[in-house]
Protein backbone atom coordinates (compact mmCIF):
# COMPACT_ATOMS: atom_id res chain seq x y z
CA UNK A 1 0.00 0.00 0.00
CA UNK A 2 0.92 3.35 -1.03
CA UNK A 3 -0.17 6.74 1.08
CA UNK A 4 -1.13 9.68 -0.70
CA UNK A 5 -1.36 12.83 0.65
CA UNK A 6 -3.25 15.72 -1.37
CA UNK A 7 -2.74 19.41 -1.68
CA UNK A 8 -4.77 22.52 -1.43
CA UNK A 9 -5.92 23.12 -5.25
CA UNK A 10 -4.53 26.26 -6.66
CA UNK A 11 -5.58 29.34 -5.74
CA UNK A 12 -9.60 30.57 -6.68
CA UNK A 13 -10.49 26.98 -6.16
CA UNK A 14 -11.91 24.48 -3.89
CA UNK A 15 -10.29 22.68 -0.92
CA UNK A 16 -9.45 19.18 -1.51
CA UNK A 17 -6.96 18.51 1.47
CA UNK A 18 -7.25 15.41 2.60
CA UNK A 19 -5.45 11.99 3.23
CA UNK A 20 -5.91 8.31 1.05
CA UNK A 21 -4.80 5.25 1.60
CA UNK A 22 -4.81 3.18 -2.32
CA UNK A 23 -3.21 0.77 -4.24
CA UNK A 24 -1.22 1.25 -7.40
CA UNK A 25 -2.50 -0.87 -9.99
CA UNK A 26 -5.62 -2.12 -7.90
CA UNK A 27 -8.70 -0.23 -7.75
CA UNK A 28 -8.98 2.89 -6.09
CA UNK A 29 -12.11 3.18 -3.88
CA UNK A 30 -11.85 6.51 -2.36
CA UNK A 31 -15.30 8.45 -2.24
CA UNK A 32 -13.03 11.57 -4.17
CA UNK A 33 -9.54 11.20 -5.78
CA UNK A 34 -9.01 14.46 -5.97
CA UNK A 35 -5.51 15.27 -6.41
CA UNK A 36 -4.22 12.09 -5.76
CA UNK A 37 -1.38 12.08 -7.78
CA UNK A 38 -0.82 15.57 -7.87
CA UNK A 39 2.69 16.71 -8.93
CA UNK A 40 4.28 13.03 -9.44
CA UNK A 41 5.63 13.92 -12.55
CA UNK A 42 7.31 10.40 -13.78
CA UNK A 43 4.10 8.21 -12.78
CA UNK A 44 2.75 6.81 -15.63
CA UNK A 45 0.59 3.49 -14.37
CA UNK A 46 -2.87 2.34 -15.40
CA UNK A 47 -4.74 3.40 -12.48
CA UNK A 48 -8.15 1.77 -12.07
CA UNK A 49 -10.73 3.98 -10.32
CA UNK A 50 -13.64 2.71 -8.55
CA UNK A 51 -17.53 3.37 -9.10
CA UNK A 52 -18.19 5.11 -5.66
CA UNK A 53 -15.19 7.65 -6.76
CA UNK A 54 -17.28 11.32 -7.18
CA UNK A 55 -14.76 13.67 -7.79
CA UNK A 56 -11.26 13.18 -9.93
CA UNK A 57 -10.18 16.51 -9.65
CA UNK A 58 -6.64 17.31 -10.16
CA UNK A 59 -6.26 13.64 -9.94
CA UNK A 60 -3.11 13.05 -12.59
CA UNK A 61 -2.17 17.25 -12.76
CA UNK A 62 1.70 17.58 -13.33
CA UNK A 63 1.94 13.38 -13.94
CA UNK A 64 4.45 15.39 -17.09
CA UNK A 65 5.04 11.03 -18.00
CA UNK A 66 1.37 9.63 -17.95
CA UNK A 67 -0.06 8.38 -21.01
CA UNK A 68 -2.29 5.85 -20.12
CA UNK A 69 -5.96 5.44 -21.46
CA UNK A 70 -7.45 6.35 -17.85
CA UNK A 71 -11.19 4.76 -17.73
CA UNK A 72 -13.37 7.30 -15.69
CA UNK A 73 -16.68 5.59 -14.25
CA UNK A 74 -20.10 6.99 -14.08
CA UNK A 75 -20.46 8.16 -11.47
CA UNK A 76 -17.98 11.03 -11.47
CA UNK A 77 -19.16 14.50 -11.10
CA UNK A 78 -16.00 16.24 -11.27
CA UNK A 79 -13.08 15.92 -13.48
CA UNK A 80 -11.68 19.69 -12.86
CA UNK A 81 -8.19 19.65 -14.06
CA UNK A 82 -8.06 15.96 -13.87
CA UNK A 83 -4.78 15.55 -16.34
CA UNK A 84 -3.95 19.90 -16.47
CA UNK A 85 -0.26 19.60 -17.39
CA UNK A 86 0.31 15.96 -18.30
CA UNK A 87 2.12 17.07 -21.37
CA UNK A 88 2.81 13.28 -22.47
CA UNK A 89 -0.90 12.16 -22.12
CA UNK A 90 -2.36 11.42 -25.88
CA UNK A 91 -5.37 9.19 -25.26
CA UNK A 92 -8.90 8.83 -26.42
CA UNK A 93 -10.30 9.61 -22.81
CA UNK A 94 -14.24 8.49 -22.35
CA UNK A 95 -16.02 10.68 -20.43
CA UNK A 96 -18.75 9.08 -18.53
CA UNK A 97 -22.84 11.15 -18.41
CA UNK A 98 -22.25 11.71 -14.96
CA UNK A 99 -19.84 14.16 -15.58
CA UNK A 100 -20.44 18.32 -15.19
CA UNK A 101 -17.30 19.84 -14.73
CA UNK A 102 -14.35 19.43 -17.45
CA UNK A 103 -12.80 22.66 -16.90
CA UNK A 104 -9.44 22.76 -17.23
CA UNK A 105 -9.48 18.52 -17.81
CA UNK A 106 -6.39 18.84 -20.47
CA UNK A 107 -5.18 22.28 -20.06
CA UNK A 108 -1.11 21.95 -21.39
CA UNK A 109 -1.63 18.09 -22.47
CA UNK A 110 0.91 19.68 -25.15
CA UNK A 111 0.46 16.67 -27.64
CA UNK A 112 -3.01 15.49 -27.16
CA UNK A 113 -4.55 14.63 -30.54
CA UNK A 114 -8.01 13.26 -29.72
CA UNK A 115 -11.28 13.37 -30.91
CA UNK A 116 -12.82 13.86 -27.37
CA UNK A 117 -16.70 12.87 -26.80
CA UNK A 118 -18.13 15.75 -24.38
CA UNK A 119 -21.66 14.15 -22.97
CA UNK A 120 -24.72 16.24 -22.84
CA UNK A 121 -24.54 16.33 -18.84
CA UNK A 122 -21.47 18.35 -19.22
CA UNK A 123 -21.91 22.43 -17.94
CA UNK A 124 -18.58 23.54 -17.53
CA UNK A 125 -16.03 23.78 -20.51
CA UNK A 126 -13.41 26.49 -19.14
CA UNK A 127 -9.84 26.03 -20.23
CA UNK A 128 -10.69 22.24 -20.85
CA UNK A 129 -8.32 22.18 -23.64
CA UNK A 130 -6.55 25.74 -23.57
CA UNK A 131 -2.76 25.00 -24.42
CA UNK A 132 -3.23 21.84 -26.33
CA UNK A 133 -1.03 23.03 -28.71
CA UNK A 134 -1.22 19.78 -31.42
CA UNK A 135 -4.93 19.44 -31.09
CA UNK A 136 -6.79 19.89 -34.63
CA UNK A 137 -9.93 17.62 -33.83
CA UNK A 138 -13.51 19.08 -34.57
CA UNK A 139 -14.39 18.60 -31.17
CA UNK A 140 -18.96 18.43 -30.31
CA UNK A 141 -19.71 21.02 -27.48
CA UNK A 142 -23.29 19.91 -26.42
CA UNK A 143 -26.33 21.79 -25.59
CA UNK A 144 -25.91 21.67 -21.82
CA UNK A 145 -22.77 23.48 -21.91
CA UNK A 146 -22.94 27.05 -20.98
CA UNK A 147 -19.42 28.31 -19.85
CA UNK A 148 -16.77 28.02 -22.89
CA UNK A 149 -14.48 30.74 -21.85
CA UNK A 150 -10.68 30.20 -22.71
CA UNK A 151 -11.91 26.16 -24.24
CA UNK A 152 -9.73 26.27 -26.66
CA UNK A 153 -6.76 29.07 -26.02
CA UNK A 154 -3.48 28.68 -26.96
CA UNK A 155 -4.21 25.51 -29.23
CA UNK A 156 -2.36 26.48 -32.59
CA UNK A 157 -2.91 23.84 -34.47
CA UNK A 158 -6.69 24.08 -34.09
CA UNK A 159 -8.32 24.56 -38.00
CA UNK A 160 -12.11 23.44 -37.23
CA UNK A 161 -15.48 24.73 -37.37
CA UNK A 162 -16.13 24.15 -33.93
CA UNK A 163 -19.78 24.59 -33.37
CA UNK A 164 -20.89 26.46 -30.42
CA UNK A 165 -24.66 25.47 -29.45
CA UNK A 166 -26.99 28.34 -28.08
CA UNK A 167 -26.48 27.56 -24.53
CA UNK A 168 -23.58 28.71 -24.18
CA UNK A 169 -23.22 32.51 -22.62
CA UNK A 170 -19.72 32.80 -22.06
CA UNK A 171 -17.35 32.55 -24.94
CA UNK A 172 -14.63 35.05 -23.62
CA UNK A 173 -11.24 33.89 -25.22
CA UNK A 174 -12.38 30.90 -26.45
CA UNK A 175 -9.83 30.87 -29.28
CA UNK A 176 -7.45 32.86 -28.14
CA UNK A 177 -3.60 32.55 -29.78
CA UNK A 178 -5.16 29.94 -32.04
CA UNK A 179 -3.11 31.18 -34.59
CA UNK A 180 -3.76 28.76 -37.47
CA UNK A 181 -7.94 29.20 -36.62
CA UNK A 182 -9.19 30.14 -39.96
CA UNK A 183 -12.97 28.63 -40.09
CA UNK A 184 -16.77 30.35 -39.95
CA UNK A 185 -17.52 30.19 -36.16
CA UNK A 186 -20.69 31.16 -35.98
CA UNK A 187 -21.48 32.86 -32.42
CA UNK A 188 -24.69 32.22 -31.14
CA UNK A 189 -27.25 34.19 -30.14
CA UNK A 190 -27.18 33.25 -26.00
CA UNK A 191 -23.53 34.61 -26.00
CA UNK A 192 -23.30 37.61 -23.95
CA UNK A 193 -19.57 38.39 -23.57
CA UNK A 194 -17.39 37.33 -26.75
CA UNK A 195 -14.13 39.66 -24.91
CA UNK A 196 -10.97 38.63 -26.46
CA UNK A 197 -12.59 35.56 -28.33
CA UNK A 198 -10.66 35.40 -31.51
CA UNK A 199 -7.69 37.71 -30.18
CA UNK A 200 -4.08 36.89 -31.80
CA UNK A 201 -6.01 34.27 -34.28
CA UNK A 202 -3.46 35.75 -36.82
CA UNK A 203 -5.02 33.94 -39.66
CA UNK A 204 -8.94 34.21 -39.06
CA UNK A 205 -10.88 36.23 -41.79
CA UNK A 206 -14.27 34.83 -41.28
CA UNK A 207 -17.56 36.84 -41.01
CA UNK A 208 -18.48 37.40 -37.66
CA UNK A 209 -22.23 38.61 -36.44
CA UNK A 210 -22.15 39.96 -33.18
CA UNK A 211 -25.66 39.42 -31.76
CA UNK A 212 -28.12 41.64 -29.97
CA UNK A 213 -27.43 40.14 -26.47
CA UNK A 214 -23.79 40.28 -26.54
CA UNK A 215 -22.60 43.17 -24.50
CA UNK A 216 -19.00 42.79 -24.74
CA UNK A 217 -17.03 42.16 -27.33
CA UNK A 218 -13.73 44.02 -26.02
CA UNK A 219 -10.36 43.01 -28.10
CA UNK A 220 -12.48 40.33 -30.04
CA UNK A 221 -10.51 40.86 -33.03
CA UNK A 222 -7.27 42.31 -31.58
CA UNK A 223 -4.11 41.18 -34.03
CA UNK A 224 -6.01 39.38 -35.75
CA UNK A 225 -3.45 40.61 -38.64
CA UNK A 226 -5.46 39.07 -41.26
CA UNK A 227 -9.01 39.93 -40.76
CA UNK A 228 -10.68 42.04 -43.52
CA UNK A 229 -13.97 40.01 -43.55
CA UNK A 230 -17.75 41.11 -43.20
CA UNK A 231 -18.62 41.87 -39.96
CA UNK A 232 -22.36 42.53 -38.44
CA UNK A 233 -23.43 44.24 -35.41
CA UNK A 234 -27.47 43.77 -34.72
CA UNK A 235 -29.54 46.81 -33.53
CA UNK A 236 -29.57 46.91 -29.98
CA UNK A 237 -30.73 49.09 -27.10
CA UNK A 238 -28.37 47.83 -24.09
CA UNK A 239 -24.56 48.41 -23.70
CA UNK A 240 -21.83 47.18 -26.11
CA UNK A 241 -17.99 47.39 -25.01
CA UNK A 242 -16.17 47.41 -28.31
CA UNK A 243 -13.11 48.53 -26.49
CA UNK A 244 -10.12 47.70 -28.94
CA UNK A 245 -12.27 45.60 -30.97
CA UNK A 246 -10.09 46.06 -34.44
CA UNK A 247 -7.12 46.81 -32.35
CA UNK A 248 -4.13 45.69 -34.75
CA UNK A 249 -5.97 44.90 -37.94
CA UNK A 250 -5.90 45.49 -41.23
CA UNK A 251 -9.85 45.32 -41.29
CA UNK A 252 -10.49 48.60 -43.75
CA UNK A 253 -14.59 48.41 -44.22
CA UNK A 254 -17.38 51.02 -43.67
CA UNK A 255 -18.72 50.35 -39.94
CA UNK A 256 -22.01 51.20 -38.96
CA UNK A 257 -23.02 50.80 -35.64
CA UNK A 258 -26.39 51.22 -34.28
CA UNK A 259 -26.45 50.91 -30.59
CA UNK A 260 -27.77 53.12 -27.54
CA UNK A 261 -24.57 53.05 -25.49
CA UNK A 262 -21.17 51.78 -26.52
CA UNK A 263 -17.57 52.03 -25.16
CA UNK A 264 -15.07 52.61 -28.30
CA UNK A 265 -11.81 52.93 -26.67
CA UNK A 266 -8.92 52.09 -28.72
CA UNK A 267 -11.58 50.43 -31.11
CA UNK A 268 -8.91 51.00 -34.11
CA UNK A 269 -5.96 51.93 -32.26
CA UNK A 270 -2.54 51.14 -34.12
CA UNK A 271 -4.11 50.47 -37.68
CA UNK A 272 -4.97 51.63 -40.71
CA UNK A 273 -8.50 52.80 -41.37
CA UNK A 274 -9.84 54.28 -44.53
CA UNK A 275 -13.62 53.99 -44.42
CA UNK A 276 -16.18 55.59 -42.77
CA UNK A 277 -18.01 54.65 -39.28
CA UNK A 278 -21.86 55.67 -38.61
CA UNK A 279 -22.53 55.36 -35.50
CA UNK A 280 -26.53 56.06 -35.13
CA UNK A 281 -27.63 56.86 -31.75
CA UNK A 282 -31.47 56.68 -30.40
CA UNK A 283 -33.54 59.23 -28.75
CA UNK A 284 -32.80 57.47 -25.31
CA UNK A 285 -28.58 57.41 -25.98
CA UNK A 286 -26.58 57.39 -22.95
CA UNK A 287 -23.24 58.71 -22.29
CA UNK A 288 -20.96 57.57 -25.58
CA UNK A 289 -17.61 56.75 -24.31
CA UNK A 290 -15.39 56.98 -27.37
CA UNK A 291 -11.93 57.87 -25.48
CA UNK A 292 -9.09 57.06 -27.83
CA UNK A 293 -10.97 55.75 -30.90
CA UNK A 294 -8.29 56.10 -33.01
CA UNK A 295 -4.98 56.72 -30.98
CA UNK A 296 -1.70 55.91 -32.98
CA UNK A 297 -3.58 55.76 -35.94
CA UNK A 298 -0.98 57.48 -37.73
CA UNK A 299 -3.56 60.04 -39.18
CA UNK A 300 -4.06 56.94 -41.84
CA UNK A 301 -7.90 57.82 -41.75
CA UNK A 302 -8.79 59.44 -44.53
CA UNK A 303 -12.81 59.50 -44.55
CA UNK A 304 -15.48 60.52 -41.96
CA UNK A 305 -16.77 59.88 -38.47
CA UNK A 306 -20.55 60.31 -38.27
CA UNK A 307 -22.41 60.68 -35.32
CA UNK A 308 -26.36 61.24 -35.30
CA UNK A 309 -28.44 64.01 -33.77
CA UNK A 310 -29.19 61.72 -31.03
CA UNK A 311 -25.49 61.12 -30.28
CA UNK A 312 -25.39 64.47 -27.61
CA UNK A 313 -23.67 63.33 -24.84
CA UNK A 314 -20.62 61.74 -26.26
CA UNK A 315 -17.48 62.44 -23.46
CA UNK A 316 -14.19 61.93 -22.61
CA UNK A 317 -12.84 62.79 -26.18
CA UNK A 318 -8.84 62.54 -25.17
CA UNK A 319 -6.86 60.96 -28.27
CA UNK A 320 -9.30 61.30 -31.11
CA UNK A 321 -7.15 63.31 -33.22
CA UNK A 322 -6.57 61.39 -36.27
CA UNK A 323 -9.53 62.26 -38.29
CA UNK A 324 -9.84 64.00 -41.41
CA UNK A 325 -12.83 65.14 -43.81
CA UNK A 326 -12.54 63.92 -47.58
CA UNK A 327 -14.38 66.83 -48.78
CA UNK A 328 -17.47 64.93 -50.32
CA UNK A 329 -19.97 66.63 -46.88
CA UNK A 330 -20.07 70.33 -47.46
CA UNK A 331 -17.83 72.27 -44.75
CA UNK A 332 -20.95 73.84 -43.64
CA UNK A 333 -22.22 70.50 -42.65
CA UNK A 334 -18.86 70.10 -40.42
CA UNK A 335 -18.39 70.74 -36.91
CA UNK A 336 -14.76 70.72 -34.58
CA UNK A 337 -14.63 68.67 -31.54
CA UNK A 338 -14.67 72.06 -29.50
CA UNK A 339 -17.76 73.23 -30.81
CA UNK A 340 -19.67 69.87 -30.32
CA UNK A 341 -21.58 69.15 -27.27
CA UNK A 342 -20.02 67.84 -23.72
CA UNK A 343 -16.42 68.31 -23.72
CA UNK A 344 -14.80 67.45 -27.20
CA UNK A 345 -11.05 68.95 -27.50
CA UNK A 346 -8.05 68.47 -28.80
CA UNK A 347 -7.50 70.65 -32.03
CA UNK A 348 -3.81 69.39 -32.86
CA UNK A 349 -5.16 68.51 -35.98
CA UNK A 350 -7.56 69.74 -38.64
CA UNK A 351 -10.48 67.41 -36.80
CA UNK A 352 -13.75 67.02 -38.32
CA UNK A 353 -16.95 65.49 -37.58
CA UNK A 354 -20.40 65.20 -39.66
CA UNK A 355 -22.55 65.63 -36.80
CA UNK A 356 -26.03 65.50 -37.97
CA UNK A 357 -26.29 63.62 -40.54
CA UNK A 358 -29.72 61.38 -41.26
CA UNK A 359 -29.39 57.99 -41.00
């Protein structure tokens, strides 16, 4: 017999701390194995885990040499991080209908190649496969699933059309520094914060249509160095954080926008722009925080900004100072920043807005 003694899960998580008595190569019969071999990093036996076993938690996490087909019973609820960091492990794990939680389950399994089955009980996606850097398998998220966030970050060989079901609400950097990630993901309509989903996906140029509940979409498209594809944003009425959204890009189309209240900051900072961006207010607009729309744009813009009559309480207006008029508005129908309502400024440049235009 072999004692065991677990750790504290990292930090954020749950308490596992506890003591187990098992046998290598027998059948473990422990109620949770929950970090049981935590940190062994040469172990690599075929461990045999028994049906009263609820929780596998951090079970095989740092086991760098384990590559061993690891049966998990029904039974098991949680499999949080069960093999995070076993960078050898390339198996065709089953995971049983009992299971909910497979966040962080392969996180940095560096060479894992497989075609994993995700059953419909499963809620909890997170960072299941984030830094699987040699996975390229068009893995099934079911319809139970609702938290995706960081699923599939950091795996660069990943060129699939993952489909993402209409459960799911959070999709925040779900593909993330997947750098050869060139497919149409289509995001559905539950999603409500996209943030930093497709950031550093250097090759994606796929159309993208930001839905009406989706109310943050911040660095969504950041380097993505070779996005220039259609892009839709649906009327809306609620908040939309754009922040940096075409940060980095060569995306160069006409932008129209029609939202209520919308946070542009940075939205094409470091880029070249050469269209023009509508942005069409409502009688009930809030406070328009566009701070920085176009910093280190190296004046490349070269047609208009147009805000709508109902656009009047647009603030903060720091490091917009890279726009210029192309002449086809007549002057008349121009206004400075300083002359605009609520605090525009900034007159370095020859700075021009079409204020109220219809549309």
């Amino acid at each position: 017999m072999i004692l065991y003694r677990s750790v504290k899960k990292q930090s954020g998580g749950e308490d596992y701390s506890a003591t187990y008595t098992a046998s290598v190569d027998g059948v473990l019969q422990k109620g949770s194995c929950a970090n049981m071999f935590y940190g062994q990093g040469s172990f690599n036996k075929n461990v045999v885990i028994g049906n009263n076993v609820s929780s596998t938690a951090y079970m095989f996490r740092g086991c760098s040499a384990l590559n061993q087909n690891i049966v998990i019973p029904n039974g098991v609820d949680n499999c949080y991080g069960m093999f995070q960091l076993a960078n050898s492990l390339d198996q065709n794990i089953a995971i049983p209908n009992s299971v909910t939680n497979c966040s962080y389950m392969f996180q940095n399994c560096s060479i894992l190649n497989q075609n994993i089955q995700i059953p419909n009980s499963v809620t909890k996606c997170s960072s299941m496969f984030s830094g699987c850097s040699t996975l390229n398998q068009s893995i099934q998220i079911p319809n139970s699933v609702t938290g995706c966030q960081s699923m599939f970050l950091s795996c660069t060989n990943l060129n699939q059309n993952i489909q993402i079901p209409n459960s799911v609400t959070n999709c925040t950097s779900m593909f993330q520094n997947c750098s050869t990630l060139n497919q149409n993901i289509q995001i559905p309509n539950s999603a409500t914060n996209c943030a930093y989903m497709f950031r550093n996906c250097t090759s994606y140029n796929s159309p993208i249509t930001i839905h009406s509940n989706c109310i943050d979409v911040n660095s969504m498209l950041g380097n993505c160095a070779s996005f220039n594809a259609p892009f839709v944003i649906e009327n809306r009425s609620t908040y939309l954080n754009m922040a940096w959204f075409f940060n980095n890009i060569p995306f160069n189309q006409d932008i129209t926008l029609n939202v209520e209240c919308i946070d542009m900051r940075f939205i094409l900072a470091n880029k070249t722009f050469g269209k023009n961006i509508y942005i069409k207010g409502t009688n009930n607009a809030n406070a328009q925080y566009v701070s920085g729309m176009l910093h280190n744009s190296n004046n490349a813009v070269r047609k208009n900004l147009y805000f709508n009559k109902y656009m009047n309480n647009i603030f903060n207006q720091t490091r917009i100072n890279c726009i210029v008029g192309n002449g086809t508005v007549p002057a008349s129908n121009f206004v400075t920043w300083t002359t605009m309502t609520n605090g525009f400024y900034n007159t370095a440049y020859n700075v021009y807005c079409y204020y109220n235009y219809s549309g």
